[in-house]
N, C-alpha and C. Protein backbone atom coordinates (compact mmCIF):
# COMPACT_ATOMS: atom_id res chain seq x y z
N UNK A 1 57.21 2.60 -3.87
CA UNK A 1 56.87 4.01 -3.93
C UNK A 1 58.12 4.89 -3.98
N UNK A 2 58.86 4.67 -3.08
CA UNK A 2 60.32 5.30 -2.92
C UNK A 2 60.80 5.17 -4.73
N UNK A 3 61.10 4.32 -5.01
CA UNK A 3 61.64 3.87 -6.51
C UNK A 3 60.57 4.74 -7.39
N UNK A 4 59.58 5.31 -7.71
CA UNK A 4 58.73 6.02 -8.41
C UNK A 4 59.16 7.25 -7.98
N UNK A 5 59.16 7.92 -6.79
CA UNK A 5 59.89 9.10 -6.24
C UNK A 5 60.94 9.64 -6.61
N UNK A 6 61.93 8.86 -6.56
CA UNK A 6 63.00 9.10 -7.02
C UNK A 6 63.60 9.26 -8.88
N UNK A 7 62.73 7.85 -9.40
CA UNK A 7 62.44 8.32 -10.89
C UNK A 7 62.03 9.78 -10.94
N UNK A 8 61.01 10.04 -10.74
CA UNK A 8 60.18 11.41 -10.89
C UNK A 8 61.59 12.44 -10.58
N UNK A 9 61.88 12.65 -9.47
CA UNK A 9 63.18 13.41 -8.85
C UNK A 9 64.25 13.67 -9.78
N UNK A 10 64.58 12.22 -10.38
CA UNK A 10 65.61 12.43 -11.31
C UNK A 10 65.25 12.87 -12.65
N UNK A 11 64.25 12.38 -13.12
CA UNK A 11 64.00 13.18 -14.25
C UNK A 11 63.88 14.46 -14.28
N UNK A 12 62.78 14.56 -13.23
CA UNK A 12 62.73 16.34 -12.83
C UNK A 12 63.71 17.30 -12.94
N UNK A 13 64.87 16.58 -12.19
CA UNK A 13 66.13 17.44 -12.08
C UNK A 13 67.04 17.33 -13.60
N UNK A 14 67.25 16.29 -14.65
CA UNK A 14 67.71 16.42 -15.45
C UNK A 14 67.08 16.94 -16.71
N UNK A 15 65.87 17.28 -16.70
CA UNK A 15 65.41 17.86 -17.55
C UNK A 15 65.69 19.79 -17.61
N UNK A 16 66.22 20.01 -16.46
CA UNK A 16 66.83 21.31 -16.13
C UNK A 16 67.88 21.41 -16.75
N UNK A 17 68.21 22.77 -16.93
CA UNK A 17 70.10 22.82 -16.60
C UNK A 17 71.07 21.94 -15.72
N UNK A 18 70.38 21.64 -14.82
CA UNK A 18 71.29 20.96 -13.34
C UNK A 18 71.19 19.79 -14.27
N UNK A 19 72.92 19.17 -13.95
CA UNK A 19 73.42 17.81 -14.35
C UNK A 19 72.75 16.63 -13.82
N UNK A 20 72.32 15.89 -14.36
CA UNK A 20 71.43 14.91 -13.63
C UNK A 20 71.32 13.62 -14.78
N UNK A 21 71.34 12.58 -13.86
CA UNK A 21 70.60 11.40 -15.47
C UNK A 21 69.53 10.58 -15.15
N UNK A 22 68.64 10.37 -15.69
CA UNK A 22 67.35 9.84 -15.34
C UNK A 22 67.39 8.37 -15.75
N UNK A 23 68.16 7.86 -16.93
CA UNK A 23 68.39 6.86 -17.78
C UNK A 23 68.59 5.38 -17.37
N UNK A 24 69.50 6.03 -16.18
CA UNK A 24 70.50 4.72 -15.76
C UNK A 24 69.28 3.79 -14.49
N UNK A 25 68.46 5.23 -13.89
CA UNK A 25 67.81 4.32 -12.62
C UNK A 25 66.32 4.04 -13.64
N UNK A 26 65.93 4.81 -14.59
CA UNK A 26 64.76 3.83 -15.20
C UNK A 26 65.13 2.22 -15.33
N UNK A 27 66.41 1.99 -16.27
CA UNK A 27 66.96 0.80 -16.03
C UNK A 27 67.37 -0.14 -15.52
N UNK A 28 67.17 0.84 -14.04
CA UNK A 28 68.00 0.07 -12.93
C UNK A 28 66.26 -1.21 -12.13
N UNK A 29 65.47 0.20 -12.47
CA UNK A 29 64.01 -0.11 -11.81
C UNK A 29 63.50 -0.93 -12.89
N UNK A 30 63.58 -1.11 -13.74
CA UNK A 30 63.02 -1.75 -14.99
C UNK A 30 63.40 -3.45 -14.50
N UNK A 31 65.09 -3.29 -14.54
CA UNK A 31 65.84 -4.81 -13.91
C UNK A 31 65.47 -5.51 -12.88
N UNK A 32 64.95 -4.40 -11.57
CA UNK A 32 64.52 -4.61 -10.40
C UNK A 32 63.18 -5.23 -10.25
N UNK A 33 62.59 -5.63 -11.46
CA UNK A 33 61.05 -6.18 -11.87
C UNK A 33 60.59 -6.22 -10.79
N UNK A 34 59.90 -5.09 -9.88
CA UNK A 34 59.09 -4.91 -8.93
C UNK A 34 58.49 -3.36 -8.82
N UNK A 35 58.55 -2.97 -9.84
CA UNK A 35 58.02 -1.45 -10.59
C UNK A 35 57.03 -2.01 -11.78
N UNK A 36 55.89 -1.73 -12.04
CA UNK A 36 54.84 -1.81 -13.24
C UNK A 36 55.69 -0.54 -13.90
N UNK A 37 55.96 -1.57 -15.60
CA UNK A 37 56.79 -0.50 -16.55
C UNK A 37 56.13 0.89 -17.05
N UNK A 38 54.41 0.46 -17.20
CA UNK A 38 53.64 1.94 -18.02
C UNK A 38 54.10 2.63 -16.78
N UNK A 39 53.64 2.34 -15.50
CA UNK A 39 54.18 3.64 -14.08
C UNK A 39 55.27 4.06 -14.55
N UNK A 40 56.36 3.23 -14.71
CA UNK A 40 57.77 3.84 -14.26
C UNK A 40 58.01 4.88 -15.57
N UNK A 41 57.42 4.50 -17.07
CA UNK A 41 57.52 5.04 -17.90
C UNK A 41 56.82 6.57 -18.11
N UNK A 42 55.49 6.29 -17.29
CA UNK A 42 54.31 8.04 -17.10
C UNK A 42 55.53 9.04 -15.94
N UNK A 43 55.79 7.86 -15.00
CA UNK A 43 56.73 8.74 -13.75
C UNK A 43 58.13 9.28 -14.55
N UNK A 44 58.33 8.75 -15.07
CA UNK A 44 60.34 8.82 -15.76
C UNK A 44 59.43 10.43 -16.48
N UNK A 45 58.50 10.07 -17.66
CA UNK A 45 57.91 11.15 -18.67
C UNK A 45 57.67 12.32 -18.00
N UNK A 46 56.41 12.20 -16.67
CA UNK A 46 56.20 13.54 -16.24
C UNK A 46 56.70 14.11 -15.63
N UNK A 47 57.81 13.69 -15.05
CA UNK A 47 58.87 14.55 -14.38
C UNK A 47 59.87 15.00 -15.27
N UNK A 48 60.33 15.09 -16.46
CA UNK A 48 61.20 15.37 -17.26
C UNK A 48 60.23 16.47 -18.01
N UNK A 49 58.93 16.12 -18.33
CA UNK A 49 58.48 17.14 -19.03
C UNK A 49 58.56 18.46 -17.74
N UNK A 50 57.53 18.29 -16.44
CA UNK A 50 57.79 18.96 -15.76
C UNK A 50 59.13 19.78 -15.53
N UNK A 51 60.37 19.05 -15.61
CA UNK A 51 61.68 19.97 -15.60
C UNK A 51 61.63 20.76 -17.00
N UNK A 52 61.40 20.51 -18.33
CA UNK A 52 61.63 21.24 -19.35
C UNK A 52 60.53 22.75 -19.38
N UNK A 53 59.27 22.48 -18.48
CA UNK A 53 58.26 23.58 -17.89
C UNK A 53 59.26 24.47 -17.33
N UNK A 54 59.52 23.61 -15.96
CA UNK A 54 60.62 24.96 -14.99
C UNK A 54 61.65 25.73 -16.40
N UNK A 55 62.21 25.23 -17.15
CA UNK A 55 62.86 25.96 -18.01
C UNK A 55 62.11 26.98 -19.20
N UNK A 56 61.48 26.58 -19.60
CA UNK A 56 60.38 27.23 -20.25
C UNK A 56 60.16 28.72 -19.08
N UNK A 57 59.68 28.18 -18.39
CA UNK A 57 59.46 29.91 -17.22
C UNK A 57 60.99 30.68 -16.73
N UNK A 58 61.66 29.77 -16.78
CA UNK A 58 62.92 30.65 -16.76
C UNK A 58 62.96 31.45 -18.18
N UNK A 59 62.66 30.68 -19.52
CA UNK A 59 63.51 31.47 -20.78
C UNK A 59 62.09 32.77 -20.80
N UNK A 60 60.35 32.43 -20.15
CA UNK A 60 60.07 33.87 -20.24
C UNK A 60 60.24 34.62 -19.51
N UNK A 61 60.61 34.23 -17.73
CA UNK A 61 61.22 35.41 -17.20
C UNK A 61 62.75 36.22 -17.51
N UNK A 62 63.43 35.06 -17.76
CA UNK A 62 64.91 35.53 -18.03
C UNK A 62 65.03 36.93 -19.62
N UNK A 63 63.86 36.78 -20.05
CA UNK A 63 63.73 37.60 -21.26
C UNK A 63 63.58 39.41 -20.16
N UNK A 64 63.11 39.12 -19.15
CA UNK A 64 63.52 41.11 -19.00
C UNK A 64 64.84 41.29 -18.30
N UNK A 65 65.21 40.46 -18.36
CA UNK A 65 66.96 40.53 -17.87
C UNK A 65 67.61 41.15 -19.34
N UNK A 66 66.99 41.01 -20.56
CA UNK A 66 68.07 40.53 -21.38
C UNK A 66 68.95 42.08 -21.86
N UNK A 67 68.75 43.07 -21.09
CA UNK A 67 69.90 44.29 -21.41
C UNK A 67 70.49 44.57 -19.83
N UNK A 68 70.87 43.35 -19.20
CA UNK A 68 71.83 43.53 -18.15
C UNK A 68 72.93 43.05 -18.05
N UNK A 69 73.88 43.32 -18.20
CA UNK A 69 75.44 42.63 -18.29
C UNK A 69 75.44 41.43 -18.10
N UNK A 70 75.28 40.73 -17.50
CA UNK A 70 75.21 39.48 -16.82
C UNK A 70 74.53 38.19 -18.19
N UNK A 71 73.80 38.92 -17.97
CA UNK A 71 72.55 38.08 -19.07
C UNK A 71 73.62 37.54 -20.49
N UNK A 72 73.05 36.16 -20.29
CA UNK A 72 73.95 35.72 -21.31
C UNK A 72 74.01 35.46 -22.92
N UNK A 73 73.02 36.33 -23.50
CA UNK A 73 72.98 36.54 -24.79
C UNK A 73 72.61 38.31 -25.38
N UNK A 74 73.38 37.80 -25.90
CA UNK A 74 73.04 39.59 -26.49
C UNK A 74 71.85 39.60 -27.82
N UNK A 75 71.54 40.93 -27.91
CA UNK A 75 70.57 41.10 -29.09
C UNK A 75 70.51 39.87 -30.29
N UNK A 76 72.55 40.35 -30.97
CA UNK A 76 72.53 39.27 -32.03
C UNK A 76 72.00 37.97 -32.19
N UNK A 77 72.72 37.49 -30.94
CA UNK A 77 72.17 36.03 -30.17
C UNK A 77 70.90 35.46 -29.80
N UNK A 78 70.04 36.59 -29.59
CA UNK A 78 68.89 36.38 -29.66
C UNK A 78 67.75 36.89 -31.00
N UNK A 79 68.74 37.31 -31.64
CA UNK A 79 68.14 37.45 -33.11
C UNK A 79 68.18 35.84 -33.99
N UNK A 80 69.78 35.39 -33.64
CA UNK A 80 70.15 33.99 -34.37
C UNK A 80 69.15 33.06 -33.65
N UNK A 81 68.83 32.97 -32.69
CA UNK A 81 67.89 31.80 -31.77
C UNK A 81 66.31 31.69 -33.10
N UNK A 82 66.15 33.17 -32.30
CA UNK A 82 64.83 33.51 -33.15
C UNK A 82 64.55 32.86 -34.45
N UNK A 83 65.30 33.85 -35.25
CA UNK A 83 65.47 33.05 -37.01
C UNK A 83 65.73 31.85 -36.87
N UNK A 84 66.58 30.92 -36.13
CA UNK A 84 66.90 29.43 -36.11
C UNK A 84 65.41 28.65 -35.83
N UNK A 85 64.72 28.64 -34.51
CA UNK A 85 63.74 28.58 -34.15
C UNK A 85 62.25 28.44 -34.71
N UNK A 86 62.02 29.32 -35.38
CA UNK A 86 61.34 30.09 -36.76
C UNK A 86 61.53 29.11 -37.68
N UNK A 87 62.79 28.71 -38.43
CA UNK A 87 63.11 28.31 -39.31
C UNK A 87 62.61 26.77 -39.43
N UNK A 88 62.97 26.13 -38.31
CA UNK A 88 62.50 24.66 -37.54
C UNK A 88 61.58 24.51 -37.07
N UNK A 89 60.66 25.65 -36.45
CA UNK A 89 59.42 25.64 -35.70
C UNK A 89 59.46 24.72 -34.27
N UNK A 90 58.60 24.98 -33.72
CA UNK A 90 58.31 24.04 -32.79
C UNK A 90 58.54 22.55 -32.40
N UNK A 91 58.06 22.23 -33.88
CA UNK A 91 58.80 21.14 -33.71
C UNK A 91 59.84 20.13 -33.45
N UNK A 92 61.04 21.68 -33.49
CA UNK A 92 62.42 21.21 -32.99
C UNK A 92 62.44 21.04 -31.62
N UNK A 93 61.39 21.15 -30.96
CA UNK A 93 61.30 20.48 -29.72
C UNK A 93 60.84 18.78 -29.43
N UNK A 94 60.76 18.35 -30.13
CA UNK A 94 61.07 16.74 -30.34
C UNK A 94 62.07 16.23 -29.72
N UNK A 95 63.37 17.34 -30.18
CA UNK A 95 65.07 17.12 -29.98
C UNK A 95 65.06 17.38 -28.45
N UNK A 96 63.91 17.75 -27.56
CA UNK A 96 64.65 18.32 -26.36
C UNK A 96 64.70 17.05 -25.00
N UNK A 97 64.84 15.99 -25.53
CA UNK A 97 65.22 14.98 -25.01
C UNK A 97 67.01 15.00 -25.07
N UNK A 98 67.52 15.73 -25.99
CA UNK A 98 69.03 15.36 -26.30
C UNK A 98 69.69 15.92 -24.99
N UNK A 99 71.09 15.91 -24.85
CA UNK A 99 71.57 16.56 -23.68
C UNK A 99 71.73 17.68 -24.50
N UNK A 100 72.26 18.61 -23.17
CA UNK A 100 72.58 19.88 -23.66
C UNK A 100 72.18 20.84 -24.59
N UNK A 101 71.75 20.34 -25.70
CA UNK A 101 70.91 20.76 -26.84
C UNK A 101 69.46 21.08 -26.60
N UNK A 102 69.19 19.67 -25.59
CA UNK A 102 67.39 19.94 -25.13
C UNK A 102 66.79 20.98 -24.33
N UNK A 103 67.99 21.35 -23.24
CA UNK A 103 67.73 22.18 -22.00
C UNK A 103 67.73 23.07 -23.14
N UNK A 104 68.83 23.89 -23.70
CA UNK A 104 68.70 25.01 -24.59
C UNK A 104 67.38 25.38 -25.72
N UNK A 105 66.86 24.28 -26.07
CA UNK A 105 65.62 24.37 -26.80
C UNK A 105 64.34 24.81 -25.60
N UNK A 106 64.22 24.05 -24.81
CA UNK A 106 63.04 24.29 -23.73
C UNK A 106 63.13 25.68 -22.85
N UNK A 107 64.16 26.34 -23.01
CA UNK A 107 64.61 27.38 -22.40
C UNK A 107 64.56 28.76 -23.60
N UNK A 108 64.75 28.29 -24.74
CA UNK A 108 64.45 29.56 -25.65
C UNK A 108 63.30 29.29 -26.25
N UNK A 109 62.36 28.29 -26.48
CA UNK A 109 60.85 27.93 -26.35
C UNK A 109 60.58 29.45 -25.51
N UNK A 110 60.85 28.74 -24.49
CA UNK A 110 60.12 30.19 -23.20
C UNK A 110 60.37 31.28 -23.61
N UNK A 111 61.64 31.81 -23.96
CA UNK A 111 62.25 32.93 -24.22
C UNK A 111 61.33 33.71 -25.92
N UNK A 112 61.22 33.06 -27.01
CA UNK A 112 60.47 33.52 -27.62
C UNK A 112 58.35 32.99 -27.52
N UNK A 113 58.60 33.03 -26.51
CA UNK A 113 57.02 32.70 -26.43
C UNK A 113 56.27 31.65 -26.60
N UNK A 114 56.76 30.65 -27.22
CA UNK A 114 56.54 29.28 -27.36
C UNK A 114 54.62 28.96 -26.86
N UNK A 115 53.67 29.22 -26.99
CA UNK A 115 52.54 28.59 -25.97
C UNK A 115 52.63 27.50 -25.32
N UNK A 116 52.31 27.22 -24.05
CA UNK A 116 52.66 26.42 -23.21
C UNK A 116 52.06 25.22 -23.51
N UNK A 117 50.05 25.07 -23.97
CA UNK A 117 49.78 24.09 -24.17
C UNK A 117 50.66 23.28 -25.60
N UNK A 118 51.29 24.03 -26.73
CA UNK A 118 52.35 23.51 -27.72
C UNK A 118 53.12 22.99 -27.08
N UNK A 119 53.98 23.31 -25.95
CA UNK A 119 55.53 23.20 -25.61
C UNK A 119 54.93 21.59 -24.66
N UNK A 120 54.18 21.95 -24.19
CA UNK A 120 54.06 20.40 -23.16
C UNK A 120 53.89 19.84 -24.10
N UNK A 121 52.64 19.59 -25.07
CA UNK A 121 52.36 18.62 -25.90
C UNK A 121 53.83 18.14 -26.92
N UNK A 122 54.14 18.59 -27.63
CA UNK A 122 55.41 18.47 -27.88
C UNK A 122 56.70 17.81 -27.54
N UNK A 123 56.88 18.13 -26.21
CA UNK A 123 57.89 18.16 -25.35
C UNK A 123 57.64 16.48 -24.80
N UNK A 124 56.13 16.16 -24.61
CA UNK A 124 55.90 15.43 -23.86
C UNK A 124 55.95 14.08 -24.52
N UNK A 125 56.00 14.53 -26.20
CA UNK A 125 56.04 13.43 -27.58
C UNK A 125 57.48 13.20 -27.35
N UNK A 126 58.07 14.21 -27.34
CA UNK A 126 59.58 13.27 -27.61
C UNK A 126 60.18 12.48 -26.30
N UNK A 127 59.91 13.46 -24.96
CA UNK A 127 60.57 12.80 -24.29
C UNK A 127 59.67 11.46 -23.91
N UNK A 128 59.01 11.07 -23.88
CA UNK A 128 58.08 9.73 -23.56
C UNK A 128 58.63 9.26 -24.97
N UNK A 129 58.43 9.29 -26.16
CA UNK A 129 59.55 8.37 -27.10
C UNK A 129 60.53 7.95 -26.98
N UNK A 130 61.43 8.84 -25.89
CA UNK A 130 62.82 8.50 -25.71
C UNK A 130 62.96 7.48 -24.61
N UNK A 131 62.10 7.35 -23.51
CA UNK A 131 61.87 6.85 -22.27
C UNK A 131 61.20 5.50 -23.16
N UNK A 132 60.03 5.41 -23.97
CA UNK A 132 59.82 3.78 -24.26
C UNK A 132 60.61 3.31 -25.15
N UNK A 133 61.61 4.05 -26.14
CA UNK A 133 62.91 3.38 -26.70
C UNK A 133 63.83 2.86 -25.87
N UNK A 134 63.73 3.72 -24.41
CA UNK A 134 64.80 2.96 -24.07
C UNK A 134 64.53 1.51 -23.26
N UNK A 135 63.40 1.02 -22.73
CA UNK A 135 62.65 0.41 -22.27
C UNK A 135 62.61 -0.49 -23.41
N UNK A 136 62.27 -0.50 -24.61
CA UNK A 136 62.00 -1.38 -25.18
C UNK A 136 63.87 -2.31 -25.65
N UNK A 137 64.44 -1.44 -25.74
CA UNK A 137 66.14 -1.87 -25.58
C UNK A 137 66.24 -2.48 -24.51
N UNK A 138 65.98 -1.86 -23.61
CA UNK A 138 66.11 -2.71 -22.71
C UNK A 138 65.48 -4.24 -22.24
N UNK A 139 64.38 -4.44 -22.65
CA UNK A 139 63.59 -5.71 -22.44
C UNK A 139 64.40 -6.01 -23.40
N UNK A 140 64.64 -5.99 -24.76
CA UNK A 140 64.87 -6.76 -25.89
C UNK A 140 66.64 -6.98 -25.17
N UNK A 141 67.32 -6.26 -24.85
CA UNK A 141 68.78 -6.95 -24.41
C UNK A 141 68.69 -7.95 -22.83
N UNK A 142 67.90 -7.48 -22.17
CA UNK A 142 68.02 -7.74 -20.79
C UNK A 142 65.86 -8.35 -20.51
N UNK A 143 65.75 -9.47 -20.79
CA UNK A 143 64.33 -10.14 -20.89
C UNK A 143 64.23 -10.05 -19.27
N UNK A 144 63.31 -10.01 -18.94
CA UNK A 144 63.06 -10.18 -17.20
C UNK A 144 61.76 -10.58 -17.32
N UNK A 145 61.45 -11.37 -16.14
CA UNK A 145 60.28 -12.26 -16.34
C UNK A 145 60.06 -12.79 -14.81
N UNK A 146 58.97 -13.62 -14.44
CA UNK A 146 59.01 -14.30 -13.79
C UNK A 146 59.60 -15.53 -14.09
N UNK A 147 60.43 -15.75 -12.51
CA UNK A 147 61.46 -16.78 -12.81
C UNK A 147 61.05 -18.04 -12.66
């Protein structure tokens, strides 16, 4: 249970802004063949989608900030998002499994309005693709079995 907890935890947290990696302990629990893989794979998924949510509500609250000094894009910047966004649609949320690139997609999702039931569904395709690619790399380099 602890080992499912902590998956969840870490994904949760790296699907944020906050530095985090979820990758290394799916693998670690995968090796540890005493985790059922669909669990560890729904737990790794819904906690990462869940973190790309928390960002999503940041990019629509952070939108009445956006004429206060602080705030870190200006009009232009949020004109270029827009048109970029637009241009790719929704679907460029596939990508928000990537680092750095992903948080920024799930965060201006929110920011131009994105609908939420789109952004989970979406969100929830790529990153669970990325979580059984890596799972399946992993069985195929590292076989575990009963011994």
């Amino acid at each position: 249970m602890i080992g499912y907890l902590g998956l969840f935890s870490a994904a949760f947290i790296a699907a944020t802004f906050l530095p985090m990696q979820s990758e290394a302990l799916l693998v670690a629990l995968m090796l540890n063949n005493q985790h059922s893989l669909v669990i560890l794979l729904v737990v790794a998924t819904a906690g990462n989608v869940l973190g790309s949510v928390v960002n999503w509500v940041l990019g629509r609250v952070a939108l009445r900030f956006k004429h206060k000094r602080w705030f870190p894009a200006n009009d232009a910047q949020l004109a270029r998002a827009e048109v970029w966004y637009h241009r790719y649609g929704r679907w460029s949320l596939l990508a928000s499994w990537l680092p750095i690139v992903g948080d920024a997609l799930t965060i201006i999702a929110g920011v131009l309005r994105e609908p939420l039931w789109s952004f989970v569904a979406i969100v929830t395709i790529g990153k669970s693709a990325r979580y059984v690619a890596l799972a399946m790399i992993t069985v195929y380099w590292f076989p575990v079995g009963p011994a």
